[in-house]
N, C-alpha and C. Protein backbone atom coordinates (compact mmCIF):
# COMPACT_ATOMS: atom_id res chain seq x y z
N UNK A 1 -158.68 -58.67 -49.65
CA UNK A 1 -159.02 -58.37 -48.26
C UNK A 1 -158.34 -59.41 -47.36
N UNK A 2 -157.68 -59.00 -46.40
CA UNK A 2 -156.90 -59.96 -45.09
C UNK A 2 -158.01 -60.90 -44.54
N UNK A 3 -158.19 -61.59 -44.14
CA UNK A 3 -158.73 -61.97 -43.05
C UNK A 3 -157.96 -62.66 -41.99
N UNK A 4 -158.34 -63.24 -40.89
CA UNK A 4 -157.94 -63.17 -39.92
C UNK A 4 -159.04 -64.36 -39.32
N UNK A 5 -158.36 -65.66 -38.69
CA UNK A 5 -159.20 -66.14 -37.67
C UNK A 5 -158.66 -66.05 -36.23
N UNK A 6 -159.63 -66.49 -35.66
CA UNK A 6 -159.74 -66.81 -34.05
C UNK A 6 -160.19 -67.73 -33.66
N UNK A 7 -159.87 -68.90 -33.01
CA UNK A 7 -160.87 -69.73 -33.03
C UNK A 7 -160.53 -70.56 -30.65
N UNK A 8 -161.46 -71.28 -29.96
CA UNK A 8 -161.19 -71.71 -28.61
C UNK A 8 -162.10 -72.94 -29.22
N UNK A 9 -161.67 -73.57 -27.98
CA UNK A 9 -162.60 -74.94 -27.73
C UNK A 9 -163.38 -74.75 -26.16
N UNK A 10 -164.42 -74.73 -26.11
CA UNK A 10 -165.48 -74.72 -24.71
C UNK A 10 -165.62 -75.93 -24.39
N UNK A 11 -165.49 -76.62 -22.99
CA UNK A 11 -165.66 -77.51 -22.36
C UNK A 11 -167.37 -77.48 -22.03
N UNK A 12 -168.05 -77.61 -23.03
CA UNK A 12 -169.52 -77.68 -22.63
C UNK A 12 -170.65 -78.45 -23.56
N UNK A 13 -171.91 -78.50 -23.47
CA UNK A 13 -172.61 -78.74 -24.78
C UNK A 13 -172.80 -77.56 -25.80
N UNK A 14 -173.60 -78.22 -26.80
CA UNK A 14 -173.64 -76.98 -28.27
C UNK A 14 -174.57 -75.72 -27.30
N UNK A 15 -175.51 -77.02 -26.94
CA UNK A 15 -176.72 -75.83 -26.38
C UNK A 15 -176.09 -74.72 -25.87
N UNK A 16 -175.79 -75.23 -25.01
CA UNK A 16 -174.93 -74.26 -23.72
C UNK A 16 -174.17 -72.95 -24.33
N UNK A 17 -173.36 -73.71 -24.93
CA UNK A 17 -172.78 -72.78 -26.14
C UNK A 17 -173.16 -71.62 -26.98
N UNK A 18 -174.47 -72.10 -27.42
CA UNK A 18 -175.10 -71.59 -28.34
C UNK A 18 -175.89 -70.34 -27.68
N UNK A 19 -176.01 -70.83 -26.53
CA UNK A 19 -177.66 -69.80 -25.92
C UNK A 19 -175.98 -68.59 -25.47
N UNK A 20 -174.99 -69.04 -24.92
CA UNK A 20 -174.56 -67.80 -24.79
C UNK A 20 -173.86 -66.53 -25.47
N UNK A 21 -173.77 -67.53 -27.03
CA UNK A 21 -173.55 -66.42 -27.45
C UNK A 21 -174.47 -65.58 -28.58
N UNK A 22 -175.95 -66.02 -28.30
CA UNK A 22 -176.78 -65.70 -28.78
C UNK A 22 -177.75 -64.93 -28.05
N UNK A 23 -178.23 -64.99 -26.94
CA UNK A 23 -178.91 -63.96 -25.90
C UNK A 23 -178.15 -62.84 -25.20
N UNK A 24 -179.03 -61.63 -25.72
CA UNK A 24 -177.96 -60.36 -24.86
C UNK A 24 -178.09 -60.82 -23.25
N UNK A 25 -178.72 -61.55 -22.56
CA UNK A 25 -178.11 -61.44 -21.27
C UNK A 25 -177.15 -61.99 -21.01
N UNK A 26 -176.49 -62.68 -21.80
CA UNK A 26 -175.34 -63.29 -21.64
C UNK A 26 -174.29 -62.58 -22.89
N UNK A 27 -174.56 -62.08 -23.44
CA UNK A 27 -173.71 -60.94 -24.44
C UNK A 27 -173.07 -60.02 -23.56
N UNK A 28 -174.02 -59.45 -23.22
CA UNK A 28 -173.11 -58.49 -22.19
C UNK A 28 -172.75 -58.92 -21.12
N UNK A 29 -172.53 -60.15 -20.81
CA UNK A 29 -171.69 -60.93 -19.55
C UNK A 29 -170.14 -61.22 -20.16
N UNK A 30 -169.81 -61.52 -21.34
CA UNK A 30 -168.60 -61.59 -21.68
C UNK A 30 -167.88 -61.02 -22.73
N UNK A 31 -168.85 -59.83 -23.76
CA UNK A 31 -168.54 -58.97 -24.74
C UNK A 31 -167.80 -58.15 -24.52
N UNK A 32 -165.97 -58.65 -23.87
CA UNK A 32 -165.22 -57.09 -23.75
C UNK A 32 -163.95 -57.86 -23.79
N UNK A 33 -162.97 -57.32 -24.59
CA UNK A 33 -161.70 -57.54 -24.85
C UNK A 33 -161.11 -57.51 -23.52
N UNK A 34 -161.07 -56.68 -22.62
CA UNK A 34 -160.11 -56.62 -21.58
C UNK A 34 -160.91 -55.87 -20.52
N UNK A 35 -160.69 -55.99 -18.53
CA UNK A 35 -161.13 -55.37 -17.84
C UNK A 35 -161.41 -54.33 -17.98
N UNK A 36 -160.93 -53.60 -18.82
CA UNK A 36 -161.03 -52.00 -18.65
C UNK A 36 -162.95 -52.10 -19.68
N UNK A 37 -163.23 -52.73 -19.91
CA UNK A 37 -163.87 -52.74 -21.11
C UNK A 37 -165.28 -53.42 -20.75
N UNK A 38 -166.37 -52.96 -20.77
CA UNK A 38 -167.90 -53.92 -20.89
C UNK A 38 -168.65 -53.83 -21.75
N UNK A 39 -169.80 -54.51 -21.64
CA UNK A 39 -170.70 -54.35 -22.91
C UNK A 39 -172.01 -53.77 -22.42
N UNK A 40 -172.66 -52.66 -21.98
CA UNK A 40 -173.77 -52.30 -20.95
C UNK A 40 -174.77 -52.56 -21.84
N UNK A 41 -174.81 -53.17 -23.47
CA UNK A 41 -176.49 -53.33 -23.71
C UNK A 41 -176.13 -54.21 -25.02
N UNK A 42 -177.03 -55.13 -25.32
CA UNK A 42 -176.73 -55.92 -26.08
C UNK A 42 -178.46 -56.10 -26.91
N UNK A 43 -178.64 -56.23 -28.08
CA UNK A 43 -179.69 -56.38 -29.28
C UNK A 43 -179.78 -57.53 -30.45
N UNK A 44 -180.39 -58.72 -30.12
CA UNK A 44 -180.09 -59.81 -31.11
C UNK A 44 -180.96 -60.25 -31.83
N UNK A 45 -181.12 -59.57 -32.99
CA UNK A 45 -182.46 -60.55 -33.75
C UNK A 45 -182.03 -61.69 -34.83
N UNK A 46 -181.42 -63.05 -34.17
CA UNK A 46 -180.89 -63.44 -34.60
C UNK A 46 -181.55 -64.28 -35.47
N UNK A 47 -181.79 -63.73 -37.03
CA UNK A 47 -181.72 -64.29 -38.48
C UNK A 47 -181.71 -63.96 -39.64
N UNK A 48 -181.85 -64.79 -40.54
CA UNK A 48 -181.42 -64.07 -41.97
C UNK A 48 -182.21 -62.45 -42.34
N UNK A 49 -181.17 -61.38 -42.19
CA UNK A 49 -181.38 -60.53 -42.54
C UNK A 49 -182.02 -59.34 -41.31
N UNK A 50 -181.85 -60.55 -40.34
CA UNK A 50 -182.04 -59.86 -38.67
C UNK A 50 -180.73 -58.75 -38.25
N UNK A 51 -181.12 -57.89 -37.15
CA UNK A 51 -179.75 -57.04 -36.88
C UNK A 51 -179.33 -57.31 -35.32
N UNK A 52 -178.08 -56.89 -34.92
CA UNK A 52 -177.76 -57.06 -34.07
C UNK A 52 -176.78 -55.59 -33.64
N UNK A 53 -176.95 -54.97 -32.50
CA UNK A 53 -176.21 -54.32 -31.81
C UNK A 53 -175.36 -54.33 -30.45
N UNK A 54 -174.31 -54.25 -29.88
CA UNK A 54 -173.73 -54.55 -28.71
C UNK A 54 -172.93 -53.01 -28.89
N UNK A 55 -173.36 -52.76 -27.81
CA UNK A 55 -172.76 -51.50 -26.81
C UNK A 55 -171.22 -51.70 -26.47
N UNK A 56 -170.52 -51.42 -26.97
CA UNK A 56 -169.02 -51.64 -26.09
C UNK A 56 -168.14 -50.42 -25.90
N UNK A 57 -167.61 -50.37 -24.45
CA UNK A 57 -167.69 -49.40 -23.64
C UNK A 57 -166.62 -49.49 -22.43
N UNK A 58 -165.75 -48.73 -22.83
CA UNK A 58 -164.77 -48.39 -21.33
C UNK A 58 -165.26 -47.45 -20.19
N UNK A 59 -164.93 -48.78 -18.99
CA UNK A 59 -165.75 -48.65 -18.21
C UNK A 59 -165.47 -47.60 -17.10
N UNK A 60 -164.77 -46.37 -17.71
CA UNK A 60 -164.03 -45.38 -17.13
C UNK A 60 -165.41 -44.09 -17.59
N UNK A 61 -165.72 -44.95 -18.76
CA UNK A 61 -166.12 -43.47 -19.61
C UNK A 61 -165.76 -43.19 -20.56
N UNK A 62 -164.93 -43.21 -20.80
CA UNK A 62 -164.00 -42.26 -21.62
C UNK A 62 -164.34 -42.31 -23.30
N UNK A 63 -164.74 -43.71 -23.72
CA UNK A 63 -165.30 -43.80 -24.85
C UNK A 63 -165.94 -45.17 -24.91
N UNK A 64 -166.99 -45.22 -26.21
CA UNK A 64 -167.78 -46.18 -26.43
C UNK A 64 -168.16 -45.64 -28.25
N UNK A 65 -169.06 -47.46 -28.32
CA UNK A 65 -169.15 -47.40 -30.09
C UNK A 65 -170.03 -48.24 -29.85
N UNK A 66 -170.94 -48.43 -30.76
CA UNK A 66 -171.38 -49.96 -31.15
C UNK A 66 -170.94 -50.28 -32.42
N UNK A 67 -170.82 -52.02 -32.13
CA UNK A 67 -171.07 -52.93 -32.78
C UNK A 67 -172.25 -53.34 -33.60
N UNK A 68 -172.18 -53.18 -35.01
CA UNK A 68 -173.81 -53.55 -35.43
C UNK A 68 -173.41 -53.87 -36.96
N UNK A 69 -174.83 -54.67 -37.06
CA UNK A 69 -174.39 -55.21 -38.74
C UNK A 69 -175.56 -56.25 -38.59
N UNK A 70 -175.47 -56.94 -39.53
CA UNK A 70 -177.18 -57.55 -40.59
C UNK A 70 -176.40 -58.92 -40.62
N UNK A 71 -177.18 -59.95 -40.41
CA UNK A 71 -177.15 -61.30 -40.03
C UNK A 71 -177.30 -61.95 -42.23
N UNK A 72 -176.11 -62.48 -42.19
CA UNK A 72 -176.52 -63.14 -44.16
C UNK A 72 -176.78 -64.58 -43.74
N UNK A 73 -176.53 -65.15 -42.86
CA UNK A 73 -177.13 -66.53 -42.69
C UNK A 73 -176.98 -67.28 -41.40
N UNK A 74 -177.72 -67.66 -40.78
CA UNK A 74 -177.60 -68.35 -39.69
C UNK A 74 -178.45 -70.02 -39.66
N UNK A 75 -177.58 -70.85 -39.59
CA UNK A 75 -177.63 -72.41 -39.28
C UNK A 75 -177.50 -72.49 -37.83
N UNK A 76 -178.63 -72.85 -36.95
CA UNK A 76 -178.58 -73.10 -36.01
C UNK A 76 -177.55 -74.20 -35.29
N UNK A 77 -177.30 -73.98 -34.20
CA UNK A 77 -176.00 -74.38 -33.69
C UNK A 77 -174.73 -75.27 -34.42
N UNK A 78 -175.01 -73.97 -35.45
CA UNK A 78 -173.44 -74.52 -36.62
C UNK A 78 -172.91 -73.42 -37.15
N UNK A 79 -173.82 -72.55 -37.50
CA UNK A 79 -173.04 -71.29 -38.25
C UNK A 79 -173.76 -70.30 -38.04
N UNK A 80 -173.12 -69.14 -38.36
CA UNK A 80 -173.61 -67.33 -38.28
C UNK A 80 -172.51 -66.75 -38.91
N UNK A 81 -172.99 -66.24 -40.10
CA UNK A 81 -172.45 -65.41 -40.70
C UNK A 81 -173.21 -63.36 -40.47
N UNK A 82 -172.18 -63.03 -40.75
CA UNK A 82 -173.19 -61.52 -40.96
C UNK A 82 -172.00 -60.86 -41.35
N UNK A 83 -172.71 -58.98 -41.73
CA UNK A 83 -171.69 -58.07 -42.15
C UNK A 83 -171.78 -57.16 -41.08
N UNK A 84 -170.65 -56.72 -40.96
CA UNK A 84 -170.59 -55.33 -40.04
C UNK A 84 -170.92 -54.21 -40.69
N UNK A 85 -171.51 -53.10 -40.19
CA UNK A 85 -171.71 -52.09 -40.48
C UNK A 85 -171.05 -51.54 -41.89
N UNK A 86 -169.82 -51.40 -41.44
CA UNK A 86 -168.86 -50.78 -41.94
C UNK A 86 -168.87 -52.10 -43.36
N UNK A 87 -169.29 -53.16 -43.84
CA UNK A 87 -169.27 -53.90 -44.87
C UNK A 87 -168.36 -55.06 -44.39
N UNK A 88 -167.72 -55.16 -43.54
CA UNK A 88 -166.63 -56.68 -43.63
C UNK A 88 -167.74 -57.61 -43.29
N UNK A 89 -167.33 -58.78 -43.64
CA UNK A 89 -167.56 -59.93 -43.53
C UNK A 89 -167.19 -60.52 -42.27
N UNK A 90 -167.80 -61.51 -41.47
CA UNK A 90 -167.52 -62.21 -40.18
C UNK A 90 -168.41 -63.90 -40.03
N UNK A 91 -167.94 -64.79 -40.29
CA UNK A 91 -168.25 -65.91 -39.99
C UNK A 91 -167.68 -66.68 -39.03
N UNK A 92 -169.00 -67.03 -38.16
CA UNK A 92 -168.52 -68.40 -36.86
C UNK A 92 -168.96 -69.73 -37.08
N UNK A 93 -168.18 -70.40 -36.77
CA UNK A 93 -169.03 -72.16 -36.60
C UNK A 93 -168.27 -72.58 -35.39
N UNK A 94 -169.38 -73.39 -34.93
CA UNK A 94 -169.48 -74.34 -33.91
C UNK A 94 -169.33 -75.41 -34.64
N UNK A 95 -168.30 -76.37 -33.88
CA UNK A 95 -167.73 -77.82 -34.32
C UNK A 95 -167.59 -78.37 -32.60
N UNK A 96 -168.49 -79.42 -32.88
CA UNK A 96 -168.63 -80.46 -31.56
C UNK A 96 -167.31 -81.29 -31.88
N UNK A 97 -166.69 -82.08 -30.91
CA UNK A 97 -165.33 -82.23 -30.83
C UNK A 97 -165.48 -83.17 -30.03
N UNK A 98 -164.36 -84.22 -29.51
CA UNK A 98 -164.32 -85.00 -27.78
C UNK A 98 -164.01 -84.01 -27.00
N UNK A 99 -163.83 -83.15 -27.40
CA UNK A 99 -162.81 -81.72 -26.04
C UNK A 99 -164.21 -80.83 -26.10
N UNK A 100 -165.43 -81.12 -26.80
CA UNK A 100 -165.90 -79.73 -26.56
C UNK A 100 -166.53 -79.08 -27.70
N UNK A 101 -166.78 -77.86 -27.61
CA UNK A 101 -167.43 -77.16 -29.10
C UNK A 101 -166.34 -76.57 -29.28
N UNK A 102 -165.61 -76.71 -30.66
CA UNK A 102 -164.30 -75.53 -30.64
C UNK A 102 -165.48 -74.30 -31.63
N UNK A 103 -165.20 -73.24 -31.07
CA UNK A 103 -165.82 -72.08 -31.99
C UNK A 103 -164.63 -71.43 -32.51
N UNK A 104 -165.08 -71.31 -34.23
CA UNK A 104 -164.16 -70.34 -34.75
C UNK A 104 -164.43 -69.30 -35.19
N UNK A 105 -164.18 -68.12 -35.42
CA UNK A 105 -164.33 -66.92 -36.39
C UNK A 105 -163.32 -66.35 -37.13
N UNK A 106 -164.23 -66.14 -38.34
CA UNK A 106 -163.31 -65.50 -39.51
C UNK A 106 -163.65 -64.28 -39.57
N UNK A 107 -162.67 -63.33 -39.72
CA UNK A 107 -163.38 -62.17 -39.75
C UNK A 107 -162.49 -61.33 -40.73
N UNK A 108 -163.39 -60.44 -41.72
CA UNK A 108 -161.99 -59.41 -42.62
C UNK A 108 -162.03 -58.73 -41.75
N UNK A 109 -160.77 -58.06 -42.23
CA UNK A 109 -159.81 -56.96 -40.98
C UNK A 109 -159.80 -55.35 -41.23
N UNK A 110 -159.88 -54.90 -40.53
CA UNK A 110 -159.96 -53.33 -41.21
C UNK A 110 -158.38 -52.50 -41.10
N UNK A 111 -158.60 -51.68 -41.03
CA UNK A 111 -157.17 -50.39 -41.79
C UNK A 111 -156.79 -49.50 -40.69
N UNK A 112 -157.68 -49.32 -40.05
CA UNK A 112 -156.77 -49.18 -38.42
C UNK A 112 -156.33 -49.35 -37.88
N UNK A 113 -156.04 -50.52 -37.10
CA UNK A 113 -155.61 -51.41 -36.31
C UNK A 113 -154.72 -52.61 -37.10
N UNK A 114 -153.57 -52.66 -36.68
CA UNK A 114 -152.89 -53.77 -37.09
C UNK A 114 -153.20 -55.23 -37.03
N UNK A 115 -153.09 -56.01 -37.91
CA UNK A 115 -153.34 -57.53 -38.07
C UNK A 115 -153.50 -58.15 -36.72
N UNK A 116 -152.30 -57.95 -35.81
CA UNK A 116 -151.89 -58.33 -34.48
C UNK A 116 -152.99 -57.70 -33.38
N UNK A 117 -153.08 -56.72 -33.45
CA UNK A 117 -153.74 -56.16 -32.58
C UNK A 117 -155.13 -56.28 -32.80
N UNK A 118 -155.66 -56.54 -33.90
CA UNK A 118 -156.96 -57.23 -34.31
C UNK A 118 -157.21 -58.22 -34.02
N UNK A 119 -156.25 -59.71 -34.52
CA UNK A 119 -156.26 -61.27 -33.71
C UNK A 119 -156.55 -61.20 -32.30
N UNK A 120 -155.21 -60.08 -31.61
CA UNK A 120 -155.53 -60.35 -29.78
C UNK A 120 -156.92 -59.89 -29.47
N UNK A 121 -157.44 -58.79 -29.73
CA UNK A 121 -158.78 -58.07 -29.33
C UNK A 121 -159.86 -59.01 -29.52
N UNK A 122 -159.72 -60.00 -30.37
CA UNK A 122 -160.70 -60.97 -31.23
C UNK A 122 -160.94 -61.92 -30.45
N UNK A 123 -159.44 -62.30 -30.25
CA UNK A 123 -159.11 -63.80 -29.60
C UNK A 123 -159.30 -63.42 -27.99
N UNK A 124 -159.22 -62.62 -27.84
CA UNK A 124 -159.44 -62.08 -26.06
C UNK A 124 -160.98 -61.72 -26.05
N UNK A 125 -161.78 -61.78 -26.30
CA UNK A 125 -163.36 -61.50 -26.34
C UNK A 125 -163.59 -63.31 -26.38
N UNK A 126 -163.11 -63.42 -26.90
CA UNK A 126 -163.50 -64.80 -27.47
C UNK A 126 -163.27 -66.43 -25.97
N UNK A 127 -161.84 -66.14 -26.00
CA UNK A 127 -161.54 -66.07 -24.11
C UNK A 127 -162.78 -65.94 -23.28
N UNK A 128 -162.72 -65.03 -23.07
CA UNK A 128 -163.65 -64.57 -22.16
C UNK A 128 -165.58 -65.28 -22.33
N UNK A 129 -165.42 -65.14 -23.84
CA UNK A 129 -166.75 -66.02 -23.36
C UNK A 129 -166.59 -67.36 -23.48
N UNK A 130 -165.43 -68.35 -23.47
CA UNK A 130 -165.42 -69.82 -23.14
C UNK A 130 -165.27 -69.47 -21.64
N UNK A 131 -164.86 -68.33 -20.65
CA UNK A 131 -164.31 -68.15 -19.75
C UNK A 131 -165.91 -68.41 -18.80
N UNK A 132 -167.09 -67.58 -20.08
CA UNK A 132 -168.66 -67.15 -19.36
C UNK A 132 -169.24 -68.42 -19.33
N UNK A 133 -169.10 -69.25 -20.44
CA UNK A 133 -169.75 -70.28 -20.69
C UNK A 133 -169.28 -71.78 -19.26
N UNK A 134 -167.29 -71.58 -19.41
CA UNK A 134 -167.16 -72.92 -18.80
C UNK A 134 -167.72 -72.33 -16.83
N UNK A 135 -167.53 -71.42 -16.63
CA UNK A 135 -167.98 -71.39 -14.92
C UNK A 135 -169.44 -71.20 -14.65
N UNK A 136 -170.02 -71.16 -16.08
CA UNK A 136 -172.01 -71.31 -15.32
C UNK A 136 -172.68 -70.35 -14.74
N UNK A 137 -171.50 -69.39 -14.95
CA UNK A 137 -172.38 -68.29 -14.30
C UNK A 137 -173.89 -67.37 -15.20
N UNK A 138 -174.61 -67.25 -14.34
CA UNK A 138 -175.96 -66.78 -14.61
C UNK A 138 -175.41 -65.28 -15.41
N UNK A 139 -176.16 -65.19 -16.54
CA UNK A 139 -175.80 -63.40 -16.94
C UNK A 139 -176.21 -62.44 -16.38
């Protein structure tokens, strides 16, 4: 199986860090690859063997899916692992740094979408929430 990381550094604390990408009100403040794209509902029961769903959704209409899959371990503000639906594997850690929390994710890759076009979609969600986290804005 491929995998594939992604990984940013956030100019913030863990906390800070942590609460946003763990509470849907702030899930659906930065859960979308690109403008065209939002997240209108977000579901986190975040722990071992907890589930999680996020709504993601072009914001035309035109189509939407969720995101969902079963939590295999979570270390508070260090790691989250879980599986997607569909069975891949996806692990993040938080690493405190002098620059910051760099967050990474590993994620296996699926058979649709090319390697490339998987990294950007990944790495551009990912953007976006160092983008939610560094300006403070309320979700």
């Amino acid at each position: 199986m491929t995998t594939i990381t992604v990984s940013t550094t956030i100019s913030a604390d863990i906390e800070k860090v942590w609460q946003a990408w763990i509470l849907p009100e702030h899930i659906t403040a930065w859960n979308a690859a690109s403008d065209g794209w939002h997240c209108p509902k977000a579901s986190n029961n975040l722990k071992d063997g907890g589930k999680f769903c996020y709504s993601m959704a072009a914001k035309d209409g035109s189509f939407s899916f969720d995101f969902e899959g079963t939590y295999l371990e979570v270390i508070g503000q260090v790691k989250i692992a879980y599986e997607i639906i569909d069975g891949r594997r996806v692990e993040i850690t938080f690493m405190e740094s002098s620059e910051g929390i760099k967050v990474t994710e590993i994620f296996e890759a699926e058979a649709t979408h090319t390697v490339e076009q998987q990294q950007d979609g990944w790495q551009a969600i990912l953007e976006n929430f160092k983008k939610h986290v560094e300006s403070g804005r309320p979700a």
